[in-house]
Protein backbone atom coordinates (compact mmCIF):
# COMPACT_ATOMS: atom_id res chain seq x y z
CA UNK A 1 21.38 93.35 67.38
CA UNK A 2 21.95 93.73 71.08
CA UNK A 3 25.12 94.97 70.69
CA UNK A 4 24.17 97.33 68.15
CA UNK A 5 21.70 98.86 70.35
CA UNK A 6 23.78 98.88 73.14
CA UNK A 7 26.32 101.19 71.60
CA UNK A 8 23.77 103.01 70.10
CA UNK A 9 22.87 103.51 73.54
CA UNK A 10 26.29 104.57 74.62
CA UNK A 11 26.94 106.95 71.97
CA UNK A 12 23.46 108.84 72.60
CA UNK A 13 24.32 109.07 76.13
CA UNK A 14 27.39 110.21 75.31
CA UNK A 15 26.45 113.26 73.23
CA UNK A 16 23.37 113.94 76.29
CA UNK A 17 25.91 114.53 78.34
CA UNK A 18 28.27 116.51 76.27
CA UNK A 19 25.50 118.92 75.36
CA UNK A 20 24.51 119.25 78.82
CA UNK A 21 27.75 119.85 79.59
CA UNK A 22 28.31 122.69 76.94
CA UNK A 23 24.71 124.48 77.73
CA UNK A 24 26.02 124.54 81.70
CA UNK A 25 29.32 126.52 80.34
CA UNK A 26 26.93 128.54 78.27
CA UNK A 27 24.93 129.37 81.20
CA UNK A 28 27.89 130.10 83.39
CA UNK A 29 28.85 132.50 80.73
CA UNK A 30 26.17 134.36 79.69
CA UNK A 31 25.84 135.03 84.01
CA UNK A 32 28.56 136.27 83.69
CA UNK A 33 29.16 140.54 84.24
CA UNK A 34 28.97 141.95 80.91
CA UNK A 35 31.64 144.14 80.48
CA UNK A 36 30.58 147.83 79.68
CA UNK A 37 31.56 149.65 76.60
CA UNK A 38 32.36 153.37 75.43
CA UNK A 39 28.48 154.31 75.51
CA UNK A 40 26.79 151.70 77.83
CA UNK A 41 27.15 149.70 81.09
CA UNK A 42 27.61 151.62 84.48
CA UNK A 43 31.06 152.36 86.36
CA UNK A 44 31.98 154.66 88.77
CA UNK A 45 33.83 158.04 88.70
CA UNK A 46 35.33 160.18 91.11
CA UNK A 47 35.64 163.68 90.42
CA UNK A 48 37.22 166.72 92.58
CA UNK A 49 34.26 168.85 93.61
CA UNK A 50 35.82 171.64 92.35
CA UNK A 51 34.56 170.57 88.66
CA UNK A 52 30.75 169.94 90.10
CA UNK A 53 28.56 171.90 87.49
CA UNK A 54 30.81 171.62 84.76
CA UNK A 55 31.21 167.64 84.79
CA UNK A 56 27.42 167.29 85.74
CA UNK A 57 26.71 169.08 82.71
CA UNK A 58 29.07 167.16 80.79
CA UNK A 59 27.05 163.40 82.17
CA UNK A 60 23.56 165.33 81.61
CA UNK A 61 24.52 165.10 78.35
CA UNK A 62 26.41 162.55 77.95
CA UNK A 63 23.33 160.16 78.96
CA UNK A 64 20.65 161.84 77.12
CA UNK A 65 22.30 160.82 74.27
CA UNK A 66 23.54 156.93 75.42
CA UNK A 67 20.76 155.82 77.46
CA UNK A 68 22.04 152.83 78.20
CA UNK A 69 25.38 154.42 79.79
CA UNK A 70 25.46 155.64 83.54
CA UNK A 71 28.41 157.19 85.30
CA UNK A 72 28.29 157.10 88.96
CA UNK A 73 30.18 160.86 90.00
CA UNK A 74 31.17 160.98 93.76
CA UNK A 75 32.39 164.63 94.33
CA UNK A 76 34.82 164.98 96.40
CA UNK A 77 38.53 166.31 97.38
CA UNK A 78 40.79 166.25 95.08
CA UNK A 79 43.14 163.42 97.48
CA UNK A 80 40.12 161.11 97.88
CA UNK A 81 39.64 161.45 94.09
CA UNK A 82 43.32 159.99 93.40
CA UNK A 83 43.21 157.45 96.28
CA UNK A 84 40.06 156.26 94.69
CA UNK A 85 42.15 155.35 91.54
CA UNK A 86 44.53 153.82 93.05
CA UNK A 87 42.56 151.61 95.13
CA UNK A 88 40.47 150.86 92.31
CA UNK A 89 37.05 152.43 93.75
CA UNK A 90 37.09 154.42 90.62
CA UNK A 91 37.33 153.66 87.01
CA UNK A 92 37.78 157.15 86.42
CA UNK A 93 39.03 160.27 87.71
CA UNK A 94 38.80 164.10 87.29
CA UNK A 95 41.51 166.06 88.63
CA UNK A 96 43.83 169.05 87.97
CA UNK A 97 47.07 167.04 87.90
CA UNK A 98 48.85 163.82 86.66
CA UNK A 99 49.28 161.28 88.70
CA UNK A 100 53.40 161.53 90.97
CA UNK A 101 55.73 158.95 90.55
CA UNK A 102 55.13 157.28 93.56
CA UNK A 103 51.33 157.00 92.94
CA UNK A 104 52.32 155.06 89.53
CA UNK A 105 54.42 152.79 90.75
CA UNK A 106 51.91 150.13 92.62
CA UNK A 107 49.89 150.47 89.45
CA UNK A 108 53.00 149.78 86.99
CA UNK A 109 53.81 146.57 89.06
CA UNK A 110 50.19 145.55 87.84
CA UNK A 111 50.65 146.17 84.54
CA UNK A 112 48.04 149.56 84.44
CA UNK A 113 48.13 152.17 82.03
CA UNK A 114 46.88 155.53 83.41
CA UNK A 115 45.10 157.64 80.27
CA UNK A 116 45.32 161.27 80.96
CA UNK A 117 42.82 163.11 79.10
CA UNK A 118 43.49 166.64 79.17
CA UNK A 119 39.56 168.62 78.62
CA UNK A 120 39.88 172.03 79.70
CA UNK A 121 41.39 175.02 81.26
CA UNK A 122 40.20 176.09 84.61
CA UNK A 123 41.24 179.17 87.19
CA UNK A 124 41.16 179.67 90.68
CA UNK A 125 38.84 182.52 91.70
CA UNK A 126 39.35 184.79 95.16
CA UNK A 127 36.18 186.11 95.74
CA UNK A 128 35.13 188.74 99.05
CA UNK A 129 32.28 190.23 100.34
CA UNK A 130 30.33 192.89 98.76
CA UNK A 131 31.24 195.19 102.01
CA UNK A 132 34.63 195.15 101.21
CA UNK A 133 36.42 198.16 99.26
CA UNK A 134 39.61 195.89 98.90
CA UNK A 135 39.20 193.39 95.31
CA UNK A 136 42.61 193.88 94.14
CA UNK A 137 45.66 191.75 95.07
CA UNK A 138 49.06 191.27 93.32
CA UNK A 139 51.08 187.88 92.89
CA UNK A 140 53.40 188.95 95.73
CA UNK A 141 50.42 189.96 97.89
CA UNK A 142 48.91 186.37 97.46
CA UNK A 143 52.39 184.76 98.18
CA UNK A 144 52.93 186.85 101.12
CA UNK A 145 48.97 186.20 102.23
CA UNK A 146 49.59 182.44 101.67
CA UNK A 147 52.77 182.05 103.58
CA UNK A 148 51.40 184.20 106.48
CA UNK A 149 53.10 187.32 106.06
CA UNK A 150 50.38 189.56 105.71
CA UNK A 151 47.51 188.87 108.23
CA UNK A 152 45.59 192.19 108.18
CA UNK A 153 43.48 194.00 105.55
CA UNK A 154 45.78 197.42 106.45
CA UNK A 155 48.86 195.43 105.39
CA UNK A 156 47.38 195.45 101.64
CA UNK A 157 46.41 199.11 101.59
CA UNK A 158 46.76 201.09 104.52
CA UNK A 159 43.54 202.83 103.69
CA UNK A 160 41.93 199.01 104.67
CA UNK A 161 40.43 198.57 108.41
CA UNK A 162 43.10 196.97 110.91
CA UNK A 163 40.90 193.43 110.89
CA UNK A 164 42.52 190.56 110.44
CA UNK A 165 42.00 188.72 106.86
CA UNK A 166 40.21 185.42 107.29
CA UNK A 167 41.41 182.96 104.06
CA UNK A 168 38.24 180.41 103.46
CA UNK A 169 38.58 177.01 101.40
CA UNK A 170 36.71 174.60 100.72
CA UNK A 171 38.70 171.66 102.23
CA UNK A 172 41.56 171.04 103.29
CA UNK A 173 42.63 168.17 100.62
CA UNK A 174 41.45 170.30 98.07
CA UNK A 175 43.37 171.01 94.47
CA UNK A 176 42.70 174.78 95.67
CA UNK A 177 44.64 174.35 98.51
CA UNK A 178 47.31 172.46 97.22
CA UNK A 179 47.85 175.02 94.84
CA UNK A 180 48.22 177.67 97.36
CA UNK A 181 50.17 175.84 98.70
CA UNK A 182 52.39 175.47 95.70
CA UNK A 183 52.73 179.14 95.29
CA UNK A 184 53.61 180.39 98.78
CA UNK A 185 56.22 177.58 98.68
CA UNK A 186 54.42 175.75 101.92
CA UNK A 187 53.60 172.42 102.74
CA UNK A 188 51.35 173.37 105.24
CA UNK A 189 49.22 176.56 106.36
CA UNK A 190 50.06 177.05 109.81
CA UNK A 191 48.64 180.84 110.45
CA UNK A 192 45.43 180.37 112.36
CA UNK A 193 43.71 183.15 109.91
CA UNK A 194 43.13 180.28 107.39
CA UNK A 195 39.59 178.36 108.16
CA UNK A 196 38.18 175.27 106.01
CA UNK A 197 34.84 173.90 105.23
CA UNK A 198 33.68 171.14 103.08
CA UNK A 199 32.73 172.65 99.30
CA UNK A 200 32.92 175.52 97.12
CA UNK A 201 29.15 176.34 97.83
CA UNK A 202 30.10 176.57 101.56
CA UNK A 203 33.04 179.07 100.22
CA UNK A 204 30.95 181.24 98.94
CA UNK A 205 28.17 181.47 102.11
CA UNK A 206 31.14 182.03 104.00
CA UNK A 207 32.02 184.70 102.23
CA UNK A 208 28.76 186.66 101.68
CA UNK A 209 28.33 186.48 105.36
CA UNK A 210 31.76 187.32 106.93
CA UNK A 211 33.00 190.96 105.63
CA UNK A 212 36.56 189.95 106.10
CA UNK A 213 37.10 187.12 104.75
CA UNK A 214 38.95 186.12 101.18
CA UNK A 215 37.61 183.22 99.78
CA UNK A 216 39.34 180.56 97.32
CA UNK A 217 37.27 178.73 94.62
CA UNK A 218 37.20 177.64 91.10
CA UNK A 219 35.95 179.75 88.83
CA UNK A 220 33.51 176.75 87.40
CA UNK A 221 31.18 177.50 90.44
CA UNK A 222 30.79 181.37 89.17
CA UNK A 223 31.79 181.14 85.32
CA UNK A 224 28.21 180.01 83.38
CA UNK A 225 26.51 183.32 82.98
CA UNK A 226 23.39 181.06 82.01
CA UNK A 227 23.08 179.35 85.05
CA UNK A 228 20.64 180.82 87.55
CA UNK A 229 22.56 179.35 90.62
CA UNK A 230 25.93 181.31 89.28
CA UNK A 231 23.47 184.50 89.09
CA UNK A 232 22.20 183.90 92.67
CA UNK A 233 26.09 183.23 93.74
CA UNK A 234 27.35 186.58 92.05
CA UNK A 235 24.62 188.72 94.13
CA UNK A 236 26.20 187.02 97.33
CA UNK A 237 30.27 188.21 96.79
CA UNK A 238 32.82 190.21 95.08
CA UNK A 239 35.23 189.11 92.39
CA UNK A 240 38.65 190.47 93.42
CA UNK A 241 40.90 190.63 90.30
CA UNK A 242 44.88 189.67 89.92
CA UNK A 243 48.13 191.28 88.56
CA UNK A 244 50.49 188.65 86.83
CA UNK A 245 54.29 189.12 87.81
CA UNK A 246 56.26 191.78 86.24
CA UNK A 247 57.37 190.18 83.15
CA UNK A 248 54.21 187.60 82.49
CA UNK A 249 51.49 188.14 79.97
CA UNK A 250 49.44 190.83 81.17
CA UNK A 251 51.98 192.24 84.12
CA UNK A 252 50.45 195.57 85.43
CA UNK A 253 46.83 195.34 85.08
CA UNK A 254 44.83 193.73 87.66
CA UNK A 255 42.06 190.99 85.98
CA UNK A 256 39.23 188.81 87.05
CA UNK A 257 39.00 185.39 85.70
CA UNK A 258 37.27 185.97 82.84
CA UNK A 259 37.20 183.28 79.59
CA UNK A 260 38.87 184.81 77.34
CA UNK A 261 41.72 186.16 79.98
CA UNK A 262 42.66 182.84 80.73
CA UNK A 263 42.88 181.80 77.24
CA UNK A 264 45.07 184.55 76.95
CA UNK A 265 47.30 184.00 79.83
CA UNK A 266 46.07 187.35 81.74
CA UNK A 267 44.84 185.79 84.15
CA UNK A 268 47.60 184.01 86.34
CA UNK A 269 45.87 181.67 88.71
CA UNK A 270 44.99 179.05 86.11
CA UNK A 271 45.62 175.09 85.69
CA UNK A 272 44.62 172.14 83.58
CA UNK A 273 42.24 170.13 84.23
CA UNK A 274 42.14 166.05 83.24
CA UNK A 275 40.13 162.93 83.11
CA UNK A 276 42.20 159.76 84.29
CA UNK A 277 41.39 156.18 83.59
CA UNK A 278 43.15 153.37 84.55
CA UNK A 279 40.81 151.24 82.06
CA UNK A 280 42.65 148.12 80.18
CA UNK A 281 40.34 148.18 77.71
CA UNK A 282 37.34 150.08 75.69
CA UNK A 283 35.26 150.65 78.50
CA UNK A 284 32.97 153.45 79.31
CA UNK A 285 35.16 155.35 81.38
CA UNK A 286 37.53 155.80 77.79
CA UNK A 287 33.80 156.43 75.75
CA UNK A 288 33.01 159.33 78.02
CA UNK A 289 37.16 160.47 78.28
CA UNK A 290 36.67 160.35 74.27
CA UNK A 291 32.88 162.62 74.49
CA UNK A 292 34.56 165.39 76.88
CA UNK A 293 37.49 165.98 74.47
CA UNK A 294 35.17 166.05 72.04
CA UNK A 295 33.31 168.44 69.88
CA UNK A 296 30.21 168.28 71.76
CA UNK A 297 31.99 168.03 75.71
CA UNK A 298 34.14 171.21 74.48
CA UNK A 299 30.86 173.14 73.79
CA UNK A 300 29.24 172.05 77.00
CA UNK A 301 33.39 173.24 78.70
CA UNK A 302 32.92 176.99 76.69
CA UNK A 303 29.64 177.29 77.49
CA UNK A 304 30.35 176.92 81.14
CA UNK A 305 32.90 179.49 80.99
CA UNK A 306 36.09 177.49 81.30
CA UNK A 307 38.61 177.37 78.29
CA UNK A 308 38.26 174.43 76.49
CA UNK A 309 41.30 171.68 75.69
CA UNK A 310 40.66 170.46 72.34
CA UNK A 311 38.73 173.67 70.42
CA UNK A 312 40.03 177.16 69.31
CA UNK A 313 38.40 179.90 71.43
CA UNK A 314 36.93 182.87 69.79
CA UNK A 315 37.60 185.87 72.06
CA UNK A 316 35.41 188.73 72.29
CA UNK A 317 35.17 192.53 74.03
CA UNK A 318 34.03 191.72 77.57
CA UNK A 319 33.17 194.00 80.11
CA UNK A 320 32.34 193.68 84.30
CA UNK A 321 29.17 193.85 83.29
CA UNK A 322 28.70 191.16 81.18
CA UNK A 323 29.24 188.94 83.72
CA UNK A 324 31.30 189.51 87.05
CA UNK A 325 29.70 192.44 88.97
């Protein structure tokens, strides 16, 4: 009987200790981080401030309708943006290019997948101040302004004052400048006509306040007719419109960036604009990828004026007064 009890004894100490055991890995588990899904948890996103209203109104929504999902956007240049990536500071990025070869590589050797989402068409705007009687400028003219061949507002038409042009952006690691750059064929402005401040915002103040100065924007910051800080902006400057090259869609007439010109190729300063993840698995930053692409995001991108990815655009007879004065 002694014995008996004895391993009874054992056995119930045995299974005491195995279930305490278990409940500690339980515990340790359920401290654990719970990963985030496609419509809940929080993560953080980077995102070129070039795309400011248009992505904000994209989240607004985005989290009114999955309360339990929040996306932490840090505007910023477009460079910081894709060294956030890399460095893993964001989940998520939103940019107007792919990520370069070299940029891949340290993420290949880790076995990461970059998703490119591509959401919507955007332009570059060049916008002047209201005192200006110059709003028109060739392709050739821009190359030739960008590469510092033409300096003076007399160079473009002679019937222009002698002052010297002043070229405002909004930073100098910007995807605004970098496309400049691109199409003067430069890998650096040297010319000490070209100034930089921080935003798009600051672009336009600039601008409104300086008679001879061009600035460079996207056309996100001017584009939502509905949007009383776009009204307020559009009181403050000019919209200069572009001729394409001889030969492109729309050659010989000069355009502003308009919605449905850029749909239609008219309007030559345009690029494409993308959300990229370097998520391994379902995660939030792929739920709200997934929304922007989507049939409500593509509302919210037409709405705001740019050309959306994913959705046939209707086009319609616009005039300067409709929206760009």
């Amino acid at each position: 009987m002694n014995r008996l009890h004895f391993s009874k004894g054992i056995f119930l100490f045995g299974l005491a200790f195995c279930f305490a055991v278990l409940n500690v890995g339980c515990g340790n588990n359920s401290s654990q981080k719970t990963l985030d899904t496609t419509t809940s948890g929080e993560i953080s996103m980077s995102v070129d401030e070039t795309f400011e209203p248009i992505v904000q109104a994209e989240l607004d929504v985005f989290h009114g309708i999955y309360p339990a999902a929040k996306i932490n956007a840090h505007f910023k240049s477009e460079g910081e943006a894709v060294a956030d990536l890399l460095n893993d500071s964001a989940r998520a990025i939103i940019v107007t290019r792919q990520l370069t070869a070299d940029e891949l590589k340290p993420l290949q050797a880790k076995k990461l997948v970059v998703r490119s989402t591509k959401f919507a068409i955007d332009a570059i705007a060049l916008i002047v101040n209201p005192a200006n009687n110059d709003s028109t400028f060739s392709m050739a003219n821009l190359r030739d302004l960008f590469a510092g061949n033409i300096t003076k507002w007399n160079q473009l038409d002679k019937a222009n004052s002698n002052e010297e042009i002043t070229i405002v952006f909004d930073n100098p690691n910007s995807s605004t400048v970098r496309y400049m750059k691109e199409l003067a064929g430069k890998n650096q402005f040297s010319a000490k006509n070209f100034y930089s401040v921080k935003t798009n915002k600051e672009v336009i103040e600039y601008v409104s306040t300086h008679k001879n100065s061009l600035g460079i924007i996207g056309v996100n910051w001017i584009s939502d007719a509905d949007d009383s800080a776009v009204t307020g902006f559009l009181k403050k400057v000019k919209i200069a419109a572009i001729a394409p090259d001889d030969g492109q869609p729309g050659s010989g007439q000069f355009r502003k960036p308009y919605q449905a010109y850029i749909a239609q190729g008219f309007y030559p300063l345009v690029r494409r604009v993308y959300l990229l993840s370097r998520e391994s698995y379902m995660g939030l930053g792929t739920g709200f990828a997934a929304f922007i692409a989507g049939d409500k995001g593509q509302r919210i991108v037409l709405k705001s004026g740019l050309v959306p990815a994913t959705m046939p655009v209707r086009l319609v007879q616009i005039s300067d007064n409709d929206l760009f004065k």
